[in-house]
Protein backbone atom coordinates (compact mmCIF):
# COMPACT_ATOMS: atom_id res chain seq x y z
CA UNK A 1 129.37 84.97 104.69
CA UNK A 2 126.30 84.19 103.52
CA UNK A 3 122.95 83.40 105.50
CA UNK A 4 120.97 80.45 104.92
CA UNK A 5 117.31 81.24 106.83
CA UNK A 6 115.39 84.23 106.65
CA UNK A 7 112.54 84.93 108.92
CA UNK A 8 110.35 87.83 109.60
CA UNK A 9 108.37 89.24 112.40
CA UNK A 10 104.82 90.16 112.50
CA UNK A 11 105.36 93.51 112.26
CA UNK A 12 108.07 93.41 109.63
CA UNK A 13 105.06 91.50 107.62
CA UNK A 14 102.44 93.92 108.44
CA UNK A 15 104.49 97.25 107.03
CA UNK A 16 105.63 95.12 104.07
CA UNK A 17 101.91 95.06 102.98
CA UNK A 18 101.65 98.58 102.97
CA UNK A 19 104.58 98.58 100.09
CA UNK A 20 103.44 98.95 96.71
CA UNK A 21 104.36 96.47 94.25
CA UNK A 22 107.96 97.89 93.15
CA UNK A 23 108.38 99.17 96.81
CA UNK A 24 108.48 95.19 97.66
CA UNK A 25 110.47 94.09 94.76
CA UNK A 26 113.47 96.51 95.51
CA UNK A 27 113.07 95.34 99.08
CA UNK A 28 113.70 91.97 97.70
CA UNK A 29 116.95 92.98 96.55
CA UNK A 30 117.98 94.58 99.30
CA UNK A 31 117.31 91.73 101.78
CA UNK A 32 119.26 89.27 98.84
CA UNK A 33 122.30 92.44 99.24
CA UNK A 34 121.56 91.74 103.37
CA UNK A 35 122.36 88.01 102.91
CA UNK A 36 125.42 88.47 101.13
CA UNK A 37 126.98 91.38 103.57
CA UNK A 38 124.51 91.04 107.24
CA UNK A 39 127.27 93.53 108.84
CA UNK A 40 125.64 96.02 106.03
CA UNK A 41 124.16 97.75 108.88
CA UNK A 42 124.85 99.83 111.45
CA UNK A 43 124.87 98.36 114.86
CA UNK A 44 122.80 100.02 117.09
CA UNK A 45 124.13 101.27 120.96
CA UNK A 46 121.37 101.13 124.05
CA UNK A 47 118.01 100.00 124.36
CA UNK A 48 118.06 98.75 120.75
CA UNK A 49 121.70 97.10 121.68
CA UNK A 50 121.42 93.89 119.25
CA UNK A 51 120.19 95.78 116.55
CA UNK A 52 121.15 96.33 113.31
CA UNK A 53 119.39 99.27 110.75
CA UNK A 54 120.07 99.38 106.99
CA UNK A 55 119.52 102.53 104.84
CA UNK A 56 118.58 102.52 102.11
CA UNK A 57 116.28 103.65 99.20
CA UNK A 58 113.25 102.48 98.02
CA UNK A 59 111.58 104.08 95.14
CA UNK A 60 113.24 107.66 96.02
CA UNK A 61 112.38 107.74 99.69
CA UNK A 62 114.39 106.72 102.82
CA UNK A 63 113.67 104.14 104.51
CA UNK A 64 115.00 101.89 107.67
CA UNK A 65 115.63 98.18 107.85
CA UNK A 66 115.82 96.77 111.48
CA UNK A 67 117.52 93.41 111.63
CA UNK A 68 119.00 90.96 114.12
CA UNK A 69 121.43 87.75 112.68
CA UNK A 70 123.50 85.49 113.80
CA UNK A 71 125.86 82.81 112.51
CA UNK A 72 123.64 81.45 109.95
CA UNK A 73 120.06 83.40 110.26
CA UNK A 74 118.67 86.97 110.10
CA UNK A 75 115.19 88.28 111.70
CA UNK A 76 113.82 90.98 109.75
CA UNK A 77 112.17 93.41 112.47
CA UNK A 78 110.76 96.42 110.97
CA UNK A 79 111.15 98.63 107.75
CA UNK A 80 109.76 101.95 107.38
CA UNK A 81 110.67 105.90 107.00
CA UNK A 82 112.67 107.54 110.24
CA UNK A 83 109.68 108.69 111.38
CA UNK A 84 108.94 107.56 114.50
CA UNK A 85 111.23 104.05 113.15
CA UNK A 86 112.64 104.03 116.38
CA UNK A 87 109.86 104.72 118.38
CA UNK A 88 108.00 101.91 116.93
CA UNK A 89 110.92 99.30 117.41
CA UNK A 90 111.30 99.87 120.62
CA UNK A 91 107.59 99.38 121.54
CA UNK A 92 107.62 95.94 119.79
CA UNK A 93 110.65 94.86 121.87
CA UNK A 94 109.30 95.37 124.92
């Protein structure tokens, strides 16, 4: 499957600015590996229900990838470390 539209959220575009340079460019390829395969990630159970969070590395640190897609689109939600990843996604839902 692949997936024709990308879009991104506010905050997904806010903690993308933070990245340095290479930071953003190996993001790059993992959203291209995220089009190819969007059941790459692990679909999250309660209040985060429709979620789905890729892990990854970027640069030699963890990081998250929150995601919802459907048939032929993906939202990017969030990226960051696990620290307080969750907390943060949940706020923005609400």
């Amino acid at each position: 499957m692949h997936i024709i539209m990308v879009n991104q959220t506010n905050l997904f575009k806010n903690k993308k600015n933070k990245l340095t340079k290479n930071q953003i460019n190996e993001l790059d390829e993992k959203i291209k590996e995220l089009m190819k395969n969007p059941e790459i990630g692990i679909l999250k159970t309660g209040d985060l229900n429709d979620i789905r969070v890729h892990y990854f590395k970027l640069v030699n640190q963890n990081y998250l990838l929150a995601y919802e897609y459907n048939k032929d689109s993906i939202l990017l939600l969030s990226i960051g470390v696990h620290e307080n990843f969750y907390r943060d996604l949940k706020k923005y839902r609400k």
